[in-house]
Protein backbone atom coordinates (compact mmCIF):
# COMPACT_ATOMS: atom_id res chain seq x y z
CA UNK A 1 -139.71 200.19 26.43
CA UNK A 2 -140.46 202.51 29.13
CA UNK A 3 -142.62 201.32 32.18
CA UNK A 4 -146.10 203.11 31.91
CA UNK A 5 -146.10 202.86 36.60
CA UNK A 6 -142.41 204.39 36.48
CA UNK A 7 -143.94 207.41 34.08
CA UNK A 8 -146.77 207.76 36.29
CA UNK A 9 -143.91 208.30 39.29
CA UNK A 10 -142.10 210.92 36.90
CA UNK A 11 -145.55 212.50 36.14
CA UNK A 12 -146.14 212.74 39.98
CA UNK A 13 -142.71 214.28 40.29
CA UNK A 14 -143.45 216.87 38.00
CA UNK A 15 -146.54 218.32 39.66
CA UNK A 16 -145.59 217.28 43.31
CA UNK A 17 -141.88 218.84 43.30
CA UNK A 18 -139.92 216.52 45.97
CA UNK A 19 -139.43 212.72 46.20
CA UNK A 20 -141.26 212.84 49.68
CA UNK A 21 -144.49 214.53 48.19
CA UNK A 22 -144.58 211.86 45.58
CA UNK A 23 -143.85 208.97 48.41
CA UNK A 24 -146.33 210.77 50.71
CA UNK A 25 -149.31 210.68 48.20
CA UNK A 26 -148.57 206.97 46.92
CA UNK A 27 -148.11 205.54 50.32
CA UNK A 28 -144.55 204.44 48.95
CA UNK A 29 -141.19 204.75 51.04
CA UNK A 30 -139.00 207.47 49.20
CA UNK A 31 -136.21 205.21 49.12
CA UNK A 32 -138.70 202.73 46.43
CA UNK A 33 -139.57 206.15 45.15
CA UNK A 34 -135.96 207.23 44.12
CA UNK A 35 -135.09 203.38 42.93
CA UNK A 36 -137.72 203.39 40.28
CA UNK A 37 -137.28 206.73 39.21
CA UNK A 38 -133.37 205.60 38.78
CA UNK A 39 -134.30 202.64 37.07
CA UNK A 40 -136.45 204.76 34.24
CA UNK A 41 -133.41 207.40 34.24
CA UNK A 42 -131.23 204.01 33.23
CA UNK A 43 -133.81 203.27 30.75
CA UNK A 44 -134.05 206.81 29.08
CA UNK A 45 -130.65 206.75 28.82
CA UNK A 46 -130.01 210.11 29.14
CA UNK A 47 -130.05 212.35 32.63
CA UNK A 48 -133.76 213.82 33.83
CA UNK A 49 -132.40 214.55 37.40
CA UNK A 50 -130.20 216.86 38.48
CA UNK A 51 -129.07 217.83 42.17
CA UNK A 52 -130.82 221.10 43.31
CA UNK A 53 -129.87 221.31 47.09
CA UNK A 54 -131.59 218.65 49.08
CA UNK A 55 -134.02 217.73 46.18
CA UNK A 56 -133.36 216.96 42.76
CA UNK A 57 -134.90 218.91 40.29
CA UNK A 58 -136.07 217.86 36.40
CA UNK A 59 -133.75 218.16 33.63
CA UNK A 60 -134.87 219.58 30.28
CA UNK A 61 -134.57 215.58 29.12
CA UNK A 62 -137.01 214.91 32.33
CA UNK A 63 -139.35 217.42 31.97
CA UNK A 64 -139.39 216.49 27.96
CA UNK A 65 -140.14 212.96 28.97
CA UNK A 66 -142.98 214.07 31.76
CA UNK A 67 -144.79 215.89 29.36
CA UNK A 68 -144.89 212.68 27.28
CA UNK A 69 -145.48 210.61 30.80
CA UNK A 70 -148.76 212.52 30.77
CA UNK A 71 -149.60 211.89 27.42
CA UNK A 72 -149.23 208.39 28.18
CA UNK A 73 -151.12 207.73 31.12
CA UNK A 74 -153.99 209.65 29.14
CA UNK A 75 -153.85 207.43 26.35
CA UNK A 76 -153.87 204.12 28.83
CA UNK A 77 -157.18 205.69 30.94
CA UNK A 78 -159.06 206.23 27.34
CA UNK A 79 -157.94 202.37 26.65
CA UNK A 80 -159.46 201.51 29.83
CA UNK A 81 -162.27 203.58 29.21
CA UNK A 82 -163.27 201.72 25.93
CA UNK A 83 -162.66 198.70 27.53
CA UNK A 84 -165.29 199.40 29.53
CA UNK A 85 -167.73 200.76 27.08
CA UNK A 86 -167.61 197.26 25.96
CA UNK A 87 -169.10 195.77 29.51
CA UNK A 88 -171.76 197.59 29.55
CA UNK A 89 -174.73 195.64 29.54
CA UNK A 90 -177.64 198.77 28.43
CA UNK A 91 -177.51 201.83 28.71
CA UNK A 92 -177.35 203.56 32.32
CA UNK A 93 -176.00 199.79 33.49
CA UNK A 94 -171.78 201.06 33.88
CA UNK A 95 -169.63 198.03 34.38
CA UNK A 96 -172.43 195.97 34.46
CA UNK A 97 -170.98 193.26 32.20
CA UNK A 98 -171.42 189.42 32.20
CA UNK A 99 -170.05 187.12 34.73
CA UNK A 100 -167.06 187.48 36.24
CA UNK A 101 -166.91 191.56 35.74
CA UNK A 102 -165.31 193.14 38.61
CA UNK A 103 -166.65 196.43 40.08
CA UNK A 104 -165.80 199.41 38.43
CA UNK A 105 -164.48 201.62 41.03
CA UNK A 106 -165.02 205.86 40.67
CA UNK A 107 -162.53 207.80 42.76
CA UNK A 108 -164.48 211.34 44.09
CA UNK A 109 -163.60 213.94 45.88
CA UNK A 110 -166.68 216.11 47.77
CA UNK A 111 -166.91 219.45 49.26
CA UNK A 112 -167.96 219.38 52.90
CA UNK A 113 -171.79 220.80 52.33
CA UNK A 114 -172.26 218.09 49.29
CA UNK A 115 -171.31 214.93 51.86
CA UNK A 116 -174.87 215.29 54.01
CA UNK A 117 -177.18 217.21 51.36
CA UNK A 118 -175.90 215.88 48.17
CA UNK A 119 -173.96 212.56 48.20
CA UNK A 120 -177.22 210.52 50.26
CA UNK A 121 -179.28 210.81 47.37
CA UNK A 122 -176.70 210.60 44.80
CA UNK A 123 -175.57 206.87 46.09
CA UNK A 124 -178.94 205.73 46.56
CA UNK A 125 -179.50 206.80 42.31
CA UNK A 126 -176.22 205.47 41.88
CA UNK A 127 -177.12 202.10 43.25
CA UNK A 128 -180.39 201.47 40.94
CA UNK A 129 -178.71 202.79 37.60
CA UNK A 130 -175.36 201.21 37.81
CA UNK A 131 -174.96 198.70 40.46
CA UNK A 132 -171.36 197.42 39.58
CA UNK A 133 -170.25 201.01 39.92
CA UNK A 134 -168.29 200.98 43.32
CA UNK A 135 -167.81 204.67 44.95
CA UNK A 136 -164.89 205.61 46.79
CA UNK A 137 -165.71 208.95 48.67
CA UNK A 138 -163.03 211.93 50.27
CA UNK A 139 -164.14 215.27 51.98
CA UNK A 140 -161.19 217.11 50.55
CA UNK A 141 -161.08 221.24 49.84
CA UNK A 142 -161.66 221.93 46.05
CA UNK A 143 -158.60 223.78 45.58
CA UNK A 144 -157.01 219.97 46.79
CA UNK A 145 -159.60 217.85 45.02
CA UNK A 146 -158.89 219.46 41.84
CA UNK A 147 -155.10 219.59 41.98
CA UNK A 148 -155.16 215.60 43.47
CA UNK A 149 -157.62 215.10 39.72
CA UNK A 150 -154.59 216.16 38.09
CA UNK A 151 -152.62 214.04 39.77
CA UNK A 152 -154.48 211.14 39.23
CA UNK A 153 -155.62 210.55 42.80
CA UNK A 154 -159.13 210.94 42.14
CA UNK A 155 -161.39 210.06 39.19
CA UNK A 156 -164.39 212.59 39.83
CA UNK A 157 -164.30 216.22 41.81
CA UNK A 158 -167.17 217.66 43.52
CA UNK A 159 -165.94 221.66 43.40
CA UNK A 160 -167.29 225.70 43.60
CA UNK A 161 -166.99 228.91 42.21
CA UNK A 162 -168.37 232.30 43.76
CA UNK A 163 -169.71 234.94 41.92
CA UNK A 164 -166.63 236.99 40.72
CA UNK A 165 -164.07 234.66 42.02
CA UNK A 166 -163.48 232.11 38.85
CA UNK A 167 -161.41 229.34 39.69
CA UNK A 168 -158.41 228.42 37.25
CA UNK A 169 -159.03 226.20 34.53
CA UNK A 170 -156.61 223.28 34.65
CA UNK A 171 -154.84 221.68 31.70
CA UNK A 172 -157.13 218.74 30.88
CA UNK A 173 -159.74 218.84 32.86
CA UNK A 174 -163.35 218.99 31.62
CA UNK A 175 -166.05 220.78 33.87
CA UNK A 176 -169.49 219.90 34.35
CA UNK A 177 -172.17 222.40 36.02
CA UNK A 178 -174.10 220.74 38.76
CA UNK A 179 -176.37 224.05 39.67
CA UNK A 180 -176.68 227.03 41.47
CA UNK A 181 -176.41 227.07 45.06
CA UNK A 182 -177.92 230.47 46.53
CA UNK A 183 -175.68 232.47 49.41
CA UNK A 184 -177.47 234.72 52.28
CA UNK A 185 -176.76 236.62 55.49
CA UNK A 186 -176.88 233.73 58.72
CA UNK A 187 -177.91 235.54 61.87
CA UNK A 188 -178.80 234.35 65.41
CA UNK A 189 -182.50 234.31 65.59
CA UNK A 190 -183.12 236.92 67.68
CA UNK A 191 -180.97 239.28 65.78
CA UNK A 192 -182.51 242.21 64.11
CA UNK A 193 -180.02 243.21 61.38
CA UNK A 194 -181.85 243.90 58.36
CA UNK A 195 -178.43 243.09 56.26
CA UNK A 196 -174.60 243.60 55.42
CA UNK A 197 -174.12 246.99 57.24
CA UNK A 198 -175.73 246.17 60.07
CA UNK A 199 -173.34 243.74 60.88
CA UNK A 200 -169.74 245.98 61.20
CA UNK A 201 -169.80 245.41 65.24
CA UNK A 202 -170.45 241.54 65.14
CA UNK A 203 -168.09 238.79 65.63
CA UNK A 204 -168.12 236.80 62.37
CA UNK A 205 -167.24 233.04 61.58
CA UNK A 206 -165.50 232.40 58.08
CA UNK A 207 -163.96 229.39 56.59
CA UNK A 208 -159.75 229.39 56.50
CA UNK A 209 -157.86 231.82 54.29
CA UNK A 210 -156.92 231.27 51.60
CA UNK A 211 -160.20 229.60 50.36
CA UNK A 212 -162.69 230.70 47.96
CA UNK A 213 -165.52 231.04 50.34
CA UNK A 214 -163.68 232.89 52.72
CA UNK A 215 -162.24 235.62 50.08
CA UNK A 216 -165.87 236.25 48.69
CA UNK A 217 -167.63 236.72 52.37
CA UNK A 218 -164.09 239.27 53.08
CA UNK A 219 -164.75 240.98 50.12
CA UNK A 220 -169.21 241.23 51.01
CA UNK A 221 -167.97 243.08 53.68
CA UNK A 222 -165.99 245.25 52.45
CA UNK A 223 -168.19 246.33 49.67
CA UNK A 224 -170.31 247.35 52.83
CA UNK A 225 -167.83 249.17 53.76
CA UNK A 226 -166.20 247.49 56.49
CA UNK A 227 -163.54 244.90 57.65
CA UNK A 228 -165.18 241.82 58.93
CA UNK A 229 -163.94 240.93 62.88
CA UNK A 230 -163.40 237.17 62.24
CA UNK A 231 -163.01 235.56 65.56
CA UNK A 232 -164.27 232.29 64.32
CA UNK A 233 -162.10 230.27 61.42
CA UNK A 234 -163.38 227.25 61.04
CA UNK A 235 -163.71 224.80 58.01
CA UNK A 236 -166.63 223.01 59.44
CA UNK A 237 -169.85 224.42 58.55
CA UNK A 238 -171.74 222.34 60.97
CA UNK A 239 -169.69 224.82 63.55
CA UNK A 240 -171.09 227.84 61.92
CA UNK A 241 -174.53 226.80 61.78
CA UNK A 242 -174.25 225.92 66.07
CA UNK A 243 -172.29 228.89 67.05
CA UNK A 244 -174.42 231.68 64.97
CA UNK A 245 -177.80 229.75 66.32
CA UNK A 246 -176.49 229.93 69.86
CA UNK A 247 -175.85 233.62 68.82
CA UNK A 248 -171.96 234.29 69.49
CA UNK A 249 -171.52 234.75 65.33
CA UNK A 250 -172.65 235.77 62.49
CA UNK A 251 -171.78 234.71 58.74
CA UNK A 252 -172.60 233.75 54.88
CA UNK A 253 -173.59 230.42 54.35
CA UNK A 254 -175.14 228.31 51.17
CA UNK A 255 -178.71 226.92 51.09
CA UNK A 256 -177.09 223.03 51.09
CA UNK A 257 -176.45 223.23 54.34
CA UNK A 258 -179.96 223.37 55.58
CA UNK A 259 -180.62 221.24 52.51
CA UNK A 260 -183.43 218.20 54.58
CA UNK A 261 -183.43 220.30 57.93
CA UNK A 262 -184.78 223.59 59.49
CA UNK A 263 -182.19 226.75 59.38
CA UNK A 264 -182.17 226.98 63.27
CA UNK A 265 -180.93 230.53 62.36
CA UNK A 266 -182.40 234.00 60.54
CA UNK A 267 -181.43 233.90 57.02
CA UNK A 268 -181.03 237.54 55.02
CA UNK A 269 -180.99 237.51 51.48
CA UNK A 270 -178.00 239.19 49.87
CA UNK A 271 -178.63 242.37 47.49
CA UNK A 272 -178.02 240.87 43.98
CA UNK A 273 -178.98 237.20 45.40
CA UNK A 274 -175.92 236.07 44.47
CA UNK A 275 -175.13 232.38 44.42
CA UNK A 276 -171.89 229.59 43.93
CA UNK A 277 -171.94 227.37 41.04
CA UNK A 278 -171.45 223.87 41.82
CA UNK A 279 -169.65 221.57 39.45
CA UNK A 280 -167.69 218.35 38.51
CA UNK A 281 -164.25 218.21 36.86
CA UNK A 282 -162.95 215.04 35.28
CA UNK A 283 -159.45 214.46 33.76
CA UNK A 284 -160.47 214.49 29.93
CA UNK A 285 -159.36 211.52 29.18
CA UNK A 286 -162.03 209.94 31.18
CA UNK A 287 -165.16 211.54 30.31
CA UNK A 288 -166.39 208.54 28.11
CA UNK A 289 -166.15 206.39 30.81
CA UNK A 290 -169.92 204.80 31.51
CA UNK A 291 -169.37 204.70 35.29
CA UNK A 292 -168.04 208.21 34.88
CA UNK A 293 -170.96 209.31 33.43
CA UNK A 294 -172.80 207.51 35.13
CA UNK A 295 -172.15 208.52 39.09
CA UNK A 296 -171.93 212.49 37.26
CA UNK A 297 -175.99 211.84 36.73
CA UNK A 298 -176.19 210.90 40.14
CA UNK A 299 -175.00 213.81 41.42
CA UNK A 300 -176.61 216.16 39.22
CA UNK A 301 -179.53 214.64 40.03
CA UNK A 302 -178.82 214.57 43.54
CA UNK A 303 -178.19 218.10 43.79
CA UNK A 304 -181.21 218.87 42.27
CA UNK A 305 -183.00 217.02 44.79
CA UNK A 306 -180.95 218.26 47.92
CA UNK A 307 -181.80 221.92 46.37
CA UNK A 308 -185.74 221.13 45.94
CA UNK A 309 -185.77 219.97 49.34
């Protein structure tokens, strides 16, 4: 009988690549790492790894028994998800069972902008509804958060799309549309650009390459016919909203971040008023889950509020 943690490690394997990735992630030693994995080898009986220069790579007996790994730890997270449609006292009550009912603990990854404008209201919702549902919270990048869903890492992803820039559906994941989130032109306040062309001779602030928000705001500019001078790359939007207001940058930001405070900056609405979608992506197998379903209400419903204002 095969060990449903020592599948999880193969799983990991499989989507990670190296031994160290997997120990890295688990907060394991890769030396326990490479023991357990030759232990489940001993069990299969036949040989998943092979040598592949430093690393070992997956046979076609290990990827074979991944792909069932996966299936596996799916079918144990609906198990535990009907176990805990059973503790639930009334509806809206997750893990709210009789005596003696631990916690139910949600694993969620946010986007920077939802931590101050979204997540405040969400917890305090959260709290009233389901009070044995206990939230573990990480400001991680989407393209992370939704890889590390995959992975099992996290239970719940906070995530975004821009207009025209569709992020890739992952095997097994189920999405979940939070709202709209509207984008405009940021400007110092004393800076009289009426829009996008006006702004070919400014220094701009972006977020890193290589992320969604940064390839839209590239490609705004270059619709407009020009290449952006990005002298600013910086995750933090808190740093764009200081360094446009103190005027050394402009840039494209989303309404959440002023969501409970005054702009401190000129805001330009964008021809076309385009906007990111904001949504949630849970592993499929986990959907029924009352506190799943429950802390996704919170947050829709927190968004909604941060948006109203």
């Amino acid at each position: 009988m095969f060990e449903l943690r020592r599948l999880r490690l193969l799983h990991e394997l499989a989507l990670r690549g190296t031994l160290s990735a997997v120990a890295e992630a688990l907060s394991y030693s890769p030396s326990t790492i490479s023991q357990q994995l030759a232990q489940l080898e001993k069990e299969a009986g036949v040989p998943l790894f092979a040598p592949d220069g430093r690393r070992v790579r997956l046979t076609e007996h290990g990827m074979l028994l991944a792909a069932h790994a996966e299936r596996a730890l799916d079918l144990d997270e609906r198990a535990r998800a009907e176990l805990e449609s059973l503790d639930v006292a009334g509806p809206g009550d997750a893990g709210a069972g009789g005596p003696g009912i631990a916690p139910t603990t949600v694993r969620v990854a946010v986007l920077q902008t939802a931590v101050p404008s979204v997540l405040p209201d969400a917890m305090t919702l959260l709290a009233r509804r389901a009070p044995r549902v206990r939230l573990e919270v990480a400001q991680v990048p989407p393209e992370e958060g939704l890889f590390e869903l995959s992975a099992r890492r996290f239970d719940l992803v906070i995530a975004e799309q821009y207009p025209g820039h569709t992020r890739a559906h992952r095997a097994g994941l189920e999405r979940e549309v939070l709202g709209v989130d509207p984008i405009r032109l940021a400007l110092p306040p004393d800076d009289p650009a009426t829009g996008l062309a006006g702004l070919r001779d400014r220094a701009w602030i972006m977020e890193p390459e290589g992320t969604a928000a940064r390839q839209w705001a590239t490609q705004q500019c270059r619709a407009a016919g020009f290449e952006p001078d990005v002298r600013f790359e910086i995750a933090d939007l808190t740093a764009h909203v200081r360094l446009i207001a103190a005027g050394h940058a402009v840039g494209v930001l989303p309404d959440l971040v002023w969501a409970g405070g005054a702009p401190g900056v000129r805001l330009v609405d964008l021809p076309g008023a385009p906007a990111r979608e904001l949504f949630t992506a849970a592993r499929e197998s986990s959907t029924d889950r009352p506190s799943i379903r429950s802390v996704r209400d919170a947050l829709r419903d927190g968004f909604h509020a941060a948006i109203a204002g």
